[in-house]
N, C-alpha and C. Protein backbone atom coordinates (compact mmCIF):
# COMPACT_ATOMS: atom_id res chain seq x y z
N UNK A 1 -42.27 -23.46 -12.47
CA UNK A 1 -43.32 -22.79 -13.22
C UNK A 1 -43.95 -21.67 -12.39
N UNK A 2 -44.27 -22.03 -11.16
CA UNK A 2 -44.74 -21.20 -10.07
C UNK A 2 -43.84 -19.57 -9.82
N UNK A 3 -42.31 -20.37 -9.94
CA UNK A 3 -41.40 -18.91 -9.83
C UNK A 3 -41.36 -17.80 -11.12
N UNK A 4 -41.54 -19.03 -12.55
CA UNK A 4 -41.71 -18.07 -13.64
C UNK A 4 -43.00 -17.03 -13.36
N UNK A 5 -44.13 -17.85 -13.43
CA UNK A 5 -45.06 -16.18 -13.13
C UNK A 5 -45.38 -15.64 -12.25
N UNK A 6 -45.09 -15.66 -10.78
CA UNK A 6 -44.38 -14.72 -9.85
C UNK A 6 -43.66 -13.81 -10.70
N UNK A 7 -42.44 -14.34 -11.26
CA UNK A 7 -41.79 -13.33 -11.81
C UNK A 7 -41.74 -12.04 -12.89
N UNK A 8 -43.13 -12.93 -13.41
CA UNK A 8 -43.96 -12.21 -14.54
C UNK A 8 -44.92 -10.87 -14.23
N UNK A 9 -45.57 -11.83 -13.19
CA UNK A 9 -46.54 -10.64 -11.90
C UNK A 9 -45.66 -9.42 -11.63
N UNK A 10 -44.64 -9.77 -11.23
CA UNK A 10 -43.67 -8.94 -10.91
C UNK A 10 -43.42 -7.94 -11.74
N UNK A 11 -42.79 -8.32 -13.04
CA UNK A 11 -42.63 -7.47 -14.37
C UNK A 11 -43.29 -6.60 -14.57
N UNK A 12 -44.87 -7.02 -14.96
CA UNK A 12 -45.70 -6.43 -15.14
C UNK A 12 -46.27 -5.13 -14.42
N UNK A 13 -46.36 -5.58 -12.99
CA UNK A 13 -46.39 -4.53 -12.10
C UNK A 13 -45.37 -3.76 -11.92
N UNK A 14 -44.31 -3.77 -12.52
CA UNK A 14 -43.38 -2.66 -12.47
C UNK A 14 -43.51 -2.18 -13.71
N UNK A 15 -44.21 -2.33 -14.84
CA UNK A 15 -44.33 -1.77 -15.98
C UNK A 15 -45.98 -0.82 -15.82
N UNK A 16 -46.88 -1.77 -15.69
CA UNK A 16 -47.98 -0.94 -15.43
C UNK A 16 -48.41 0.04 -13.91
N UNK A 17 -47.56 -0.13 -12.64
CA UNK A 17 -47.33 0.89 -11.58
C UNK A 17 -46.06 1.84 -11.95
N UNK A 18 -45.35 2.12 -12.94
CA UNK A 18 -44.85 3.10 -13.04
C UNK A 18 -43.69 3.65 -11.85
N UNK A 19 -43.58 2.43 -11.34
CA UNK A 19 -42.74 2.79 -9.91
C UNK A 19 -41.39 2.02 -10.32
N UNK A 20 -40.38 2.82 -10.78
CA UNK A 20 -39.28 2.31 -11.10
C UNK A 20 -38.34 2.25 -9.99
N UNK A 21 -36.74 1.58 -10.40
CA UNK A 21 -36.07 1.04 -9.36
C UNK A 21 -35.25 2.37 -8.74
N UNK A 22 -35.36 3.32 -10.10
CA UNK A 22 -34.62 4.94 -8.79
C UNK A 22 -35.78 5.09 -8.16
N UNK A 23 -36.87 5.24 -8.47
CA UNK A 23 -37.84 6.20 -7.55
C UNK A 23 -38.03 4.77 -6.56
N UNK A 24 -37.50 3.76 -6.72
CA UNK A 24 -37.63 2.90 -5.21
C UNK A 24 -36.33 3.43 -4.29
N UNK A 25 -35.29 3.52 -5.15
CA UNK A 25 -33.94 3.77 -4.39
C UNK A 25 -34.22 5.28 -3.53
N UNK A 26 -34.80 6.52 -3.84
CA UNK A 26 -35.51 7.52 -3.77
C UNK A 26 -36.12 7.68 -2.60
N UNK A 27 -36.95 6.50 -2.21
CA UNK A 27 -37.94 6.67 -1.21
C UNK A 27 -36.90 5.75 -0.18
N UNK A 28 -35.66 5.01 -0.75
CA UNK A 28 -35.74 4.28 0.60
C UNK A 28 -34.52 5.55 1.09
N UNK A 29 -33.91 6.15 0.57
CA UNK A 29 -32.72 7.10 0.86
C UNK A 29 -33.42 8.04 1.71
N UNK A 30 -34.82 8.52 1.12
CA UNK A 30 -35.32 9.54 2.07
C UNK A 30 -35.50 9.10 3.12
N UNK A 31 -36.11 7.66 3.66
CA UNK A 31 -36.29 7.37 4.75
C UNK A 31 -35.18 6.42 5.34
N UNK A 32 -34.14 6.42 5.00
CA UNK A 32 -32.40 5.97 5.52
C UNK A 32 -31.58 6.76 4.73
N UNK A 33 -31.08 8.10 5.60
CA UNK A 33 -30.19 8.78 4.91
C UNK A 33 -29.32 8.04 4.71
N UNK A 34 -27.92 8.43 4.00
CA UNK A 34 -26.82 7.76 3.68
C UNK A 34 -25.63 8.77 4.76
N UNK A 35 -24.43 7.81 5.20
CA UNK A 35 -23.47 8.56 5.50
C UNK A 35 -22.48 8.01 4.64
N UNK A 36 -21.56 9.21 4.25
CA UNK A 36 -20.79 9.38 3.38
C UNK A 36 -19.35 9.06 4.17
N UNK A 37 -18.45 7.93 4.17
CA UNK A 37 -17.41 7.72 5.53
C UNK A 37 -16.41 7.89 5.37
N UNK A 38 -15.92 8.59 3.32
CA UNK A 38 -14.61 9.31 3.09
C UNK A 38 -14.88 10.23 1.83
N UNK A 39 -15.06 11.65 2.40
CA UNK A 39 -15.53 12.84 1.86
C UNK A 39 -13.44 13.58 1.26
N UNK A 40 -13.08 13.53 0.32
CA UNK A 40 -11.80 14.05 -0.45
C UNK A 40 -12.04 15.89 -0.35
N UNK A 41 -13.44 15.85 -0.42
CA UNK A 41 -13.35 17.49 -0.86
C UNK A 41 -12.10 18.38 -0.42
N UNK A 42 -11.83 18.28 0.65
CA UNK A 42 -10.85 18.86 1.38
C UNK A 42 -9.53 19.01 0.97
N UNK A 43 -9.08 18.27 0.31
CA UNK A 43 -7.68 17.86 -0.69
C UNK A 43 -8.04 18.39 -1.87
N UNK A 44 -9.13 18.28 -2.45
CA UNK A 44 -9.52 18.76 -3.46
C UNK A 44 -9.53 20.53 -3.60
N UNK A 45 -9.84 20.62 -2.39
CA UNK A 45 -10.16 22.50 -2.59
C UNK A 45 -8.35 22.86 -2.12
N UNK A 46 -7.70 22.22 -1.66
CA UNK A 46 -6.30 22.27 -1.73
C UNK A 46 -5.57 22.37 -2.79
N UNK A 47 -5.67 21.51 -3.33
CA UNK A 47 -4.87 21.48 -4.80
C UNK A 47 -5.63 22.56 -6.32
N UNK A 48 -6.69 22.46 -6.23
CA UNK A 48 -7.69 23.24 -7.29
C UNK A 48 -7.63 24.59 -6.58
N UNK A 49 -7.48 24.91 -5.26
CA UNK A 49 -7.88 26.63 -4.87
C UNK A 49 -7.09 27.19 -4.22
N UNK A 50 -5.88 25.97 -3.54
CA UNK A 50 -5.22 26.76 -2.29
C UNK A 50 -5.98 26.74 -0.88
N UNK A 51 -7.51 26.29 -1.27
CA UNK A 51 -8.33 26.60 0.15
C UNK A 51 -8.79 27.79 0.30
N UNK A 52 -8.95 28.54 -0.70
CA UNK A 52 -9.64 29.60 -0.68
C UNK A 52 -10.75 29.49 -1.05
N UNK A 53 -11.82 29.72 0.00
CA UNK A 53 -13.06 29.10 -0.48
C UNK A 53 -14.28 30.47 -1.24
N UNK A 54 -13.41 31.51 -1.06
CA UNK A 54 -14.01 32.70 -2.13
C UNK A 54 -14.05 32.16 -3.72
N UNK A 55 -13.04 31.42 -3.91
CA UNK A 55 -12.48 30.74 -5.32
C UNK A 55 -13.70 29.87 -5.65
N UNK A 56 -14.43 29.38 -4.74
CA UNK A 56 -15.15 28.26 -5.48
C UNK A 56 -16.81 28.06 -4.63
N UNK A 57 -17.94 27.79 -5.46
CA UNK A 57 -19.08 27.66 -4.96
C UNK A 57 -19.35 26.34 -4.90
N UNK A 58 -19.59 25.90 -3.32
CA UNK A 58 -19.91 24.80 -3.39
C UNK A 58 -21.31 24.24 -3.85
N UNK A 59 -22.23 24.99 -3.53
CA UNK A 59 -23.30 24.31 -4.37
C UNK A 59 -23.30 24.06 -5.56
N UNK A 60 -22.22 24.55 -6.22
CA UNK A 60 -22.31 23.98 -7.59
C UNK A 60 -20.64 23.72 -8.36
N UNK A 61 -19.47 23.07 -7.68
CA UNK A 61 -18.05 23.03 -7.80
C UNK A 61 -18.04 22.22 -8.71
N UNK A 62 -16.94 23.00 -9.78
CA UNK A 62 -16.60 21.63 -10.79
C UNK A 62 -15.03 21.70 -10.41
N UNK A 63 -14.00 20.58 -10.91
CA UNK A 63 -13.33 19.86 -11.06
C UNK A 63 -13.45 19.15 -9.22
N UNK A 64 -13.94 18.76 -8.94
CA UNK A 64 -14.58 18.00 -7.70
C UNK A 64 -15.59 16.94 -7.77
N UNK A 65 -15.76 16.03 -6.69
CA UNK A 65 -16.49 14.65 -7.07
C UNK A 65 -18.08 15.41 -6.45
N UNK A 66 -17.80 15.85 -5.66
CA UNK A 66 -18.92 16.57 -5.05
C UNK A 66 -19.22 18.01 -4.46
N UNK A 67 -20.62 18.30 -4.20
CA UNK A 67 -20.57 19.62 -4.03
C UNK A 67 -21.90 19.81 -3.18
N UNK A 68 -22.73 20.61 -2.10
CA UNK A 68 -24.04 20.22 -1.77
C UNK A 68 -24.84 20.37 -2.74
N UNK A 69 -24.97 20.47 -3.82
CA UNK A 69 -26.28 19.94 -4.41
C UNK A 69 -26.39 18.83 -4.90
N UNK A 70 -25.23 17.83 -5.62
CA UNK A 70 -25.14 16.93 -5.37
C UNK A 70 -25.26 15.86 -3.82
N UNK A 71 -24.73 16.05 -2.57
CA UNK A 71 -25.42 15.66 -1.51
C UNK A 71 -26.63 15.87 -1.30
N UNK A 72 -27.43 16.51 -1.64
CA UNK A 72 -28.50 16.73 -1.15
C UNK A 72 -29.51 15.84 -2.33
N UNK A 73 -28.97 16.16 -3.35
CA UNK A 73 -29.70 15.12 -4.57
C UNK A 73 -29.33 13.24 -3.99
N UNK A 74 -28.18 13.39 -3.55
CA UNK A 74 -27.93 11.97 -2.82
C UNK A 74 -28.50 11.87 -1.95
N UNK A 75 -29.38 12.77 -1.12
CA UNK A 75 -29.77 12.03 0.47
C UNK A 75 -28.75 11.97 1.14
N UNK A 76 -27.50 12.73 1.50
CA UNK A 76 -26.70 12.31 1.83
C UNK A 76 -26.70 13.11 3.31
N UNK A 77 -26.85 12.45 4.38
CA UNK A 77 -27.55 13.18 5.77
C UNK A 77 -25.78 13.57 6.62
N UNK A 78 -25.12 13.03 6.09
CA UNK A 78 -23.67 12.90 7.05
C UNK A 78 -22.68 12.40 6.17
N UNK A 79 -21.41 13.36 6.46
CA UNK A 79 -20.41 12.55 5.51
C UNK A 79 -19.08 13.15 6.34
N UNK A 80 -17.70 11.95 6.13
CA UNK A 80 -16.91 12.46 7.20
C UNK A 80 -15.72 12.98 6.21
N UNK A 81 -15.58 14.14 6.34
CA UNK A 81 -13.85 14.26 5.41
C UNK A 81 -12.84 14.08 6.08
N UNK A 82 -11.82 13.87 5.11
CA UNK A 82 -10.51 13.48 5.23
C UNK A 82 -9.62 14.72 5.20
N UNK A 83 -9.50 15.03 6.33
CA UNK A 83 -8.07 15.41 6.47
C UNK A 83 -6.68 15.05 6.18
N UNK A 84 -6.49 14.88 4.69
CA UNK A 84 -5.00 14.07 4.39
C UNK A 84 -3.90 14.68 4.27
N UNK A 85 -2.57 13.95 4.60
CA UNK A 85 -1.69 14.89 4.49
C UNK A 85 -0.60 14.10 3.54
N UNK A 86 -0.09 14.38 2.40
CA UNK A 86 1.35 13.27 1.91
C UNK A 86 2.07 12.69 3.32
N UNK A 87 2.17 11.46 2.99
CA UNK A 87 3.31 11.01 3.41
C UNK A 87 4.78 11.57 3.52
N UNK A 88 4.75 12.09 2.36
CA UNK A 88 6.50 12.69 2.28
C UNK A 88 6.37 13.87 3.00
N UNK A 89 5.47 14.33 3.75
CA UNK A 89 5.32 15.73 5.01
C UNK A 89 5.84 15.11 6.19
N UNK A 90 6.17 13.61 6.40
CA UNK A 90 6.28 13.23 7.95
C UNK A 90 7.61 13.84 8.08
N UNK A 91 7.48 14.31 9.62
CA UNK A 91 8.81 14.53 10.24
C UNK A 91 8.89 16.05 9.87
N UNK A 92 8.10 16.67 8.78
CA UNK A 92 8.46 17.71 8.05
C UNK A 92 7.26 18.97 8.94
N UNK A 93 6.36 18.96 7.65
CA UNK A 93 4.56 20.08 7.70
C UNK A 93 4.10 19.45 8.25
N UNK A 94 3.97 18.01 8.30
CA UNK A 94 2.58 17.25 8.69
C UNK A 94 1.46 17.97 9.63
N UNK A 95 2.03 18.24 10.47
CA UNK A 95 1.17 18.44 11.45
C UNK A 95 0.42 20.25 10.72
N UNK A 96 1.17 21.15 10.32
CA UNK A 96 0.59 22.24 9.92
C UNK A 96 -0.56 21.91 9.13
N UNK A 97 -0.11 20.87 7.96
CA UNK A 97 -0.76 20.20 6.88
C UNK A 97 -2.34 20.23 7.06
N UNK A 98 -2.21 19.53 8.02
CA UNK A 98 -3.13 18.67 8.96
C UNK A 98 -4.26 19.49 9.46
N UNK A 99 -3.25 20.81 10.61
CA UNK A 99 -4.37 21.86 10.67
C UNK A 99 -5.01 22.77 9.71
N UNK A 100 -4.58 22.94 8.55
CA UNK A 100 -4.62 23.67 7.55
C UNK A 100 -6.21 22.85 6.84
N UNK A 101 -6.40 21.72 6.26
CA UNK A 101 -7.42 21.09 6.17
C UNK A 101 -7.86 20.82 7.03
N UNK A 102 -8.00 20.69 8.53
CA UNK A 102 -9.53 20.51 9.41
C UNK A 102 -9.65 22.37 9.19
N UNK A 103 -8.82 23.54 9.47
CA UNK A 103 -9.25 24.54 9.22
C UNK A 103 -10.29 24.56 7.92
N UNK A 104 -10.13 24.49 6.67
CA UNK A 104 -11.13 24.76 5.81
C UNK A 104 -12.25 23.36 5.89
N UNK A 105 -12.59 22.79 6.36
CA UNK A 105 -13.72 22.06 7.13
C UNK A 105 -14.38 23.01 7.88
N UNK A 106 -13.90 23.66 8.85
CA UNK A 106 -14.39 24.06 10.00
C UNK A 106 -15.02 24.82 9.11
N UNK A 107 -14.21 26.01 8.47
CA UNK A 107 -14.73 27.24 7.65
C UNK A 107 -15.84 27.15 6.45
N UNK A 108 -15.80 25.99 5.77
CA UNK A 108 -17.30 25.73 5.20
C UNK A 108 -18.51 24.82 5.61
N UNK A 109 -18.49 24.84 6.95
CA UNK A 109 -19.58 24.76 8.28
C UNK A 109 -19.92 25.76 8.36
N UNK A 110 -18.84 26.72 8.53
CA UNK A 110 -19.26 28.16 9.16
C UNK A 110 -19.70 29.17 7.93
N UNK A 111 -19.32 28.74 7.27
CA UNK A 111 -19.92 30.01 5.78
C UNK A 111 -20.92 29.13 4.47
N UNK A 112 -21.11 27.93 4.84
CA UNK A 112 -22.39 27.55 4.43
C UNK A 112 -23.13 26.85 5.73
N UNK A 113 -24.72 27.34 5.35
CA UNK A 113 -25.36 26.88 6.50
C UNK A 113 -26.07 25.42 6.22
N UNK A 114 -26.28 25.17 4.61
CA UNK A 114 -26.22 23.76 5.01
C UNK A 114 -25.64 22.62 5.50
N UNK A 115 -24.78 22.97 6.11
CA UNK A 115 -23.06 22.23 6.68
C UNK A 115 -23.45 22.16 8.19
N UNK A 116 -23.14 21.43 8.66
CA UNK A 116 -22.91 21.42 10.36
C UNK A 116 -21.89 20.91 10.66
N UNK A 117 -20.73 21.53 11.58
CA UNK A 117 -19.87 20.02 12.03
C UNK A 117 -20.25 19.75 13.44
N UNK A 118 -20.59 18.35 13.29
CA UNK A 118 -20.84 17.54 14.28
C UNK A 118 -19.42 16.71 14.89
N UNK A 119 -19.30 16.83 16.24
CA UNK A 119 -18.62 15.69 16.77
C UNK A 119 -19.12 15.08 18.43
N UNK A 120 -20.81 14.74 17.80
CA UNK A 120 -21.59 13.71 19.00
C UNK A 120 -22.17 12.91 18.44
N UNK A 121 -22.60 12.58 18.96
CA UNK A 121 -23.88 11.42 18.48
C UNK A 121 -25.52 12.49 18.70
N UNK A 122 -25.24 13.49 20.01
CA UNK A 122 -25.95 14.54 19.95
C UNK A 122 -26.29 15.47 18.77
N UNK A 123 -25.03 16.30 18.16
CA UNK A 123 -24.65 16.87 16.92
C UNK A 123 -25.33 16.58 15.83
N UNK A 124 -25.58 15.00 15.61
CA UNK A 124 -25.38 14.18 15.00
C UNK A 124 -27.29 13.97 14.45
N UNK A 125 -28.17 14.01 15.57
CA UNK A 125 -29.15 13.97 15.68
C UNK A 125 -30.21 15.09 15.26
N UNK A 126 -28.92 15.86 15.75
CA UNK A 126 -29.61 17.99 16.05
C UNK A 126 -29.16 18.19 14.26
N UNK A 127 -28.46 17.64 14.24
CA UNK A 127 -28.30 18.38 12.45
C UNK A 127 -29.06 17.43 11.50
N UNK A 128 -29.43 16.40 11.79
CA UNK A 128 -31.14 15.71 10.98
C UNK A 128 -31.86 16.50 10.73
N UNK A 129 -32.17 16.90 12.57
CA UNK A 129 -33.76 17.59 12.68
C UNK A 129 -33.67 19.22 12.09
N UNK A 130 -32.54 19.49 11.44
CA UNK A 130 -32.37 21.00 11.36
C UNK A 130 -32.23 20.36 9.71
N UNK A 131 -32.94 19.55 8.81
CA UNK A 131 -32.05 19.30 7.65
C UNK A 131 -30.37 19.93 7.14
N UNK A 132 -29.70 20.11 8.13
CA UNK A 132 -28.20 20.14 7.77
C UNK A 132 -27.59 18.89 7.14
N UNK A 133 -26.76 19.03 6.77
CA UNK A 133 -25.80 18.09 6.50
C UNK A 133 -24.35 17.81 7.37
N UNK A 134 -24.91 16.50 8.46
CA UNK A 134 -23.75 16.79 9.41
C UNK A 134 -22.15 16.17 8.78
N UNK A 135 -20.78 16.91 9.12
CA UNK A 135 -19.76 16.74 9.10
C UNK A 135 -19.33 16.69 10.29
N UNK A 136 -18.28 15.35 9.87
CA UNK A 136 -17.28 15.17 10.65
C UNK A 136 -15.57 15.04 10.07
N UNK A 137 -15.04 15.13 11.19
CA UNK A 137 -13.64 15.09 10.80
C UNK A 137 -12.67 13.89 11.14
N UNK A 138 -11.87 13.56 9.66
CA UNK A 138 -10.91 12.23 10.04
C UNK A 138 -9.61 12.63 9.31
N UNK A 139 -8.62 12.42 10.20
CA UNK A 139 -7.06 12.57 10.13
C UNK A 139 -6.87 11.45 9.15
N UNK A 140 -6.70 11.46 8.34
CA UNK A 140 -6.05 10.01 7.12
C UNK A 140 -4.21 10.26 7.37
N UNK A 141 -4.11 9.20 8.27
CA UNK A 141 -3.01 9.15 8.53
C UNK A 141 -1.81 9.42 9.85
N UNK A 142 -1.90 8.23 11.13
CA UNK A 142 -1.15 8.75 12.04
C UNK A 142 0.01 9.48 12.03
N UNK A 143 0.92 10.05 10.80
CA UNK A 143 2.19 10.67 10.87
C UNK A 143 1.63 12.00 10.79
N UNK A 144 0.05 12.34 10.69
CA UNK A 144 -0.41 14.05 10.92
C UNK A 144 -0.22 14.30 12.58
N UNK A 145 0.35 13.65 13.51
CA UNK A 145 0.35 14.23 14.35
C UNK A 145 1.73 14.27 15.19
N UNK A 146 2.96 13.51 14.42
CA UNK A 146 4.30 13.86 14.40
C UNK A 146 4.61 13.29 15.55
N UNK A 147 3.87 12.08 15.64
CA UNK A 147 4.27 11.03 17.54
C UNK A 147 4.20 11.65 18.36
N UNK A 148 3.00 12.84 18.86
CA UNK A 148 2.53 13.60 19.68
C UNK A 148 1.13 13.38 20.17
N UNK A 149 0.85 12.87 21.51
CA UNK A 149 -0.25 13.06 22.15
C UNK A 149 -0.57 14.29 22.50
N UNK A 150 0.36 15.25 22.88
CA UNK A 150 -0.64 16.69 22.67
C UNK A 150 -1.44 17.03 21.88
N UNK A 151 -0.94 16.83 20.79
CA UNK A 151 -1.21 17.41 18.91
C UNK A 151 -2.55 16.38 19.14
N UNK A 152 -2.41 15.38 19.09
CA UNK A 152 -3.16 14.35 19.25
C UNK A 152 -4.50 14.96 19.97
N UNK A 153 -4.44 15.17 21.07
CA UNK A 153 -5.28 15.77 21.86
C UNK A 153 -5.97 17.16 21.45
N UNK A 154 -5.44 17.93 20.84
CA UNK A 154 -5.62 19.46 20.30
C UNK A 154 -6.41 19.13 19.12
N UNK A 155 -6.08 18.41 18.20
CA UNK A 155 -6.88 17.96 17.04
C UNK A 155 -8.49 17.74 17.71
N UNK A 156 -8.21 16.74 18.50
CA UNK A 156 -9.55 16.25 19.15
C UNK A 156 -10.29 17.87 19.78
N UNK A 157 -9.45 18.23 20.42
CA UNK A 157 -10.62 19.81 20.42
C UNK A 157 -10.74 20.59 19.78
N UNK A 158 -10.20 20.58 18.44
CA UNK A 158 -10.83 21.41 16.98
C UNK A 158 -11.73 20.61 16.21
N UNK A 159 -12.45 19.40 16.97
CA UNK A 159 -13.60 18.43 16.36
C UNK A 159 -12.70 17.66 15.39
N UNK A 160 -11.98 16.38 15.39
CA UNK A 160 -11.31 15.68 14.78
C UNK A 160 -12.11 14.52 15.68
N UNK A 161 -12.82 13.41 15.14
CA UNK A 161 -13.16 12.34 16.08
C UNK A 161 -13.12 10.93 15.25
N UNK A 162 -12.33 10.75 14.26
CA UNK A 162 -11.48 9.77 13.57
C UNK A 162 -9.94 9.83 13.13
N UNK A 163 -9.40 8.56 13.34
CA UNK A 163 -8.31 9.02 12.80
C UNK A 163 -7.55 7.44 12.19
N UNK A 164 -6.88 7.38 11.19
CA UNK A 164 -6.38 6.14 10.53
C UNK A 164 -4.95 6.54 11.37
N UNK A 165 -4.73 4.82 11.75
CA UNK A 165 -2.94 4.85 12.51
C UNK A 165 -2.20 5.14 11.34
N UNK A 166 -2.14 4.64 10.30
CA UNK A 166 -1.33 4.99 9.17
C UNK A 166 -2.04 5.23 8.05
N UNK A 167 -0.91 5.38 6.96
CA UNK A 167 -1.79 5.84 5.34
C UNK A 167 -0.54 4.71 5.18
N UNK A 168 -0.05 5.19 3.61
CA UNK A 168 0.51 4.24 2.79
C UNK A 168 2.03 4.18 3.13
N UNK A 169 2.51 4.95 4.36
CA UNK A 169 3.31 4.74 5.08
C UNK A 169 3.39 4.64 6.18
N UNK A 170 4.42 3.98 7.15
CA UNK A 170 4.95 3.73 8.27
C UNK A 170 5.17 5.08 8.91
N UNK A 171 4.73 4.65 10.52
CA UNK A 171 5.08 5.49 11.37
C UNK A 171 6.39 5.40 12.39
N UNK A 172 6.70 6.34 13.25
CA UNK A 172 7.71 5.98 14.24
C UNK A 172 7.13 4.28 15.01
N UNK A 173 5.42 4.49 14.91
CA UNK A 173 5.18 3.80 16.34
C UNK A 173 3.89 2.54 15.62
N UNK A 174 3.52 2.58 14.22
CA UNK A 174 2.41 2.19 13.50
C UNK A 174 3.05 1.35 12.06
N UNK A 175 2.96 0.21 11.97
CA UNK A 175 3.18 -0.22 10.55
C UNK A 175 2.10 0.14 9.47
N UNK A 176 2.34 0.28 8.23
CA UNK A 176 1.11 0.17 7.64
C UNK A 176 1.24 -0.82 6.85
N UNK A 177 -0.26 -1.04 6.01
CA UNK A 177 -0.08 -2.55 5.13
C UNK A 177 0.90 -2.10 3.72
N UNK A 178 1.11 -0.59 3.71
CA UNK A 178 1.46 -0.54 1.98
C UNK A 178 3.10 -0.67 1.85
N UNK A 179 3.61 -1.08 1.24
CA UNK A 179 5.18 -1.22 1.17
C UNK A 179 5.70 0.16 -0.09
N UNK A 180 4.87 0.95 0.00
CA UNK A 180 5.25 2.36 -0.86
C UNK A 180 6.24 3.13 -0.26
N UNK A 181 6.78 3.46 1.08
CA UNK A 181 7.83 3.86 1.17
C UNK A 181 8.08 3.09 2.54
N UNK A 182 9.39 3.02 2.07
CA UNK A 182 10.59 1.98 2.74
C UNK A 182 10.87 3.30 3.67
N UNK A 183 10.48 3.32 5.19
CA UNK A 183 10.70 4.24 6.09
C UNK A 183 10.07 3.36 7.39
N UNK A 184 10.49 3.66 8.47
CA UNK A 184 10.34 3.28 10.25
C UNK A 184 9.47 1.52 9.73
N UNK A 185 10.97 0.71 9.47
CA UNK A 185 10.74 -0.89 8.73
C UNK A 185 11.14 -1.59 10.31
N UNK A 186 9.77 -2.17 10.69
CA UNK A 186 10.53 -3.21 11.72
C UNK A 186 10.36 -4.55 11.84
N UNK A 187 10.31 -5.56 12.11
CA UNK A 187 10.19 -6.98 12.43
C UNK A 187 9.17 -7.55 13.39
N UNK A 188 8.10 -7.67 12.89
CA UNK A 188 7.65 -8.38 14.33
C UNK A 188 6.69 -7.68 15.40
N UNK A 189 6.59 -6.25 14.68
CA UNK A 189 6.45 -5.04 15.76
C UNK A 189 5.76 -4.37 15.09
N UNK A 190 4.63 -4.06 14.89
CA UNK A 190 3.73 -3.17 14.35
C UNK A 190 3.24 -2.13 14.57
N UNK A 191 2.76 -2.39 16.02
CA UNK A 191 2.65 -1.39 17.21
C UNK A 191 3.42 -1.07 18.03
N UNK A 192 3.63 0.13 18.41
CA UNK A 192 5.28 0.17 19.94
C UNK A 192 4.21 0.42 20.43
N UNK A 193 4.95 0.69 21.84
CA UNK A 193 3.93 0.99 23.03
C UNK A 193 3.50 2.61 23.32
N UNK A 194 4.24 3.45 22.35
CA UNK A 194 3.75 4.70 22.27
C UNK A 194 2.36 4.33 21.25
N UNK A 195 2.16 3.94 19.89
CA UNK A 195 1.25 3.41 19.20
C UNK A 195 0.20 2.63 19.92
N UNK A 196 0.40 1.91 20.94
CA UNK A 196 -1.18 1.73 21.24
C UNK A 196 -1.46 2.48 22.82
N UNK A 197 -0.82 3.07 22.93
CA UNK A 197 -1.50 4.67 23.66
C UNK A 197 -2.16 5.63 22.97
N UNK A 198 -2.15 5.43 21.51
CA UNK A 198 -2.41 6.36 20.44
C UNK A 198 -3.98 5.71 20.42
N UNK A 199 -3.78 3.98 20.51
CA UNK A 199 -4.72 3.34 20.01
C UNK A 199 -5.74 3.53 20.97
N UNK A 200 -5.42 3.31 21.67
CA UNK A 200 -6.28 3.69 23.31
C UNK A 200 -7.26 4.65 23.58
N UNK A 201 -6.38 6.06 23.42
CA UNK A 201 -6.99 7.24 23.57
C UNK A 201 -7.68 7.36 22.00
N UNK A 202 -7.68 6.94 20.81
CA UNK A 202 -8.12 7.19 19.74
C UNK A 202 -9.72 6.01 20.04
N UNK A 203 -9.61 5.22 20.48
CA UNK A 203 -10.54 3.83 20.70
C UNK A 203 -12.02 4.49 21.92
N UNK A 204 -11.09 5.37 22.55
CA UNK A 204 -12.08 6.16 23.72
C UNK A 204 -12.77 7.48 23.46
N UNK A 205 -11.98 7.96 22.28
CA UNK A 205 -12.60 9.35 22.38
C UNK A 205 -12.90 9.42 20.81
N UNK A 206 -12.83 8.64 19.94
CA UNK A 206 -12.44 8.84 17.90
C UNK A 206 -13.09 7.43 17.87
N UNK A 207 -13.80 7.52 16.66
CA UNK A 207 -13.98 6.07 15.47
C UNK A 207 -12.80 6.33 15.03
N UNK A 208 -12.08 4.85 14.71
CA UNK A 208 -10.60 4.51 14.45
C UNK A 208 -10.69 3.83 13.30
N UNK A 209 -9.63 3.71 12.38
CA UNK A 209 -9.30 3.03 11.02
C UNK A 209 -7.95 2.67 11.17
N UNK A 210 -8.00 1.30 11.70
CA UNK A 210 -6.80 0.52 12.15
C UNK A 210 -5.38 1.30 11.24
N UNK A 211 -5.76 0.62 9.83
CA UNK A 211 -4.30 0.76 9.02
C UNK A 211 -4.96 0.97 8.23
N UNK A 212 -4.48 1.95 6.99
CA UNK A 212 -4.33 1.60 5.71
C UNK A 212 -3.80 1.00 4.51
């Protein structure tokens, strides 16, 4: 009986304070931004523009999930995109692929100023206090770097500081969980020992996303 009108109290005061459950969601977003931890845009302005970002305004992009005025209507303080590349590029583009989307990342940092790309925890802080919206960058998929620790390394100094060992396929050196293409199939062996050198240096210097 006690919990029924508690619960009533309750009711009521949300009917006669006028303080509904967005304008609660509202106040708690303003004071805990949100980070956003797989941003598509990037694939998106690929396929819809070519990556020509004259083609399209982001404050206000349609055939896209998002755009900054939508982030900013979200509270959305940080969000990391995906750098993806098909699977059927391994061995092939991948790696061009690859640079081609962190390139248009970089470039709508640099030609919108509500954008920052961040890759610190410093960055990270400095683009709060500047209301930016910090970005970061994540490789979806260890076959973007073609079983190369250089590439590997070079990514990391064009601000890349995530990276998934696989997508929905297998690597030379990485199993993944998806059985979508029957390619580098082994027994027993998930990781080679080139793969957790990958894991290593990705574990020390990148937030990592085991498998996909």
């Amino acid at each position: 009986m006690q919990s029924l009108q508690a619960l009533m109290v309750l009711s009521l005061c949300g009917l006669t304070c006028g303080y509904s459950h967005r304008e609660r969601s509202h106040e708690l977003m303003t004071r805990y931004p949100l980070i956003d931890g797989h941003n598509d845009l990037a694939l998106k302005l690929r396929i819809h523009h070519n990556n020509r970002l004259s083609h399209v305004d982001l404050y206000n992009a349609t055939k896209v999930a998002t755009d900054i005025s939508r982030l900013k209507a979200g509270h959305v303080q940080a969000q990391i995109f995906a750098a993806y590349v098909l699977c059927t590029a391994q061995q092939m583009d991948a790696v061009r692929l690859a640079l081609e989307q962190i390139d248009v990342v970089r470039r709508m940092c640099t030609e919108y100023q509500d954008f920052a790309l961040v890759t610190s925890t410093h960055d990270l802080r400095d683009s709060e206090m500047h209301h930016k919206i910090a970005c970061l960058i994540s490789i979806e998929g260890g076959h973007a770097i073609d079983s190369s620790l250089p590439v590997l390394r070079m990514f990391y100094q064009l601000g890349v500081r995530s990276m998934s060992l696989t997508h929905t396929c297998n690597t030379p050196w990485a199993e993944s969980s998806s059985k979508v293409y029957d390619v580098f199939q082994r027994k027993n062996n998930s990781l080679t020992d080139f793969g957790k050198v990958c894991l290593n240096f990705t574990s020390v210097n990148h937030s990592i996303s085991l498998f996909h």
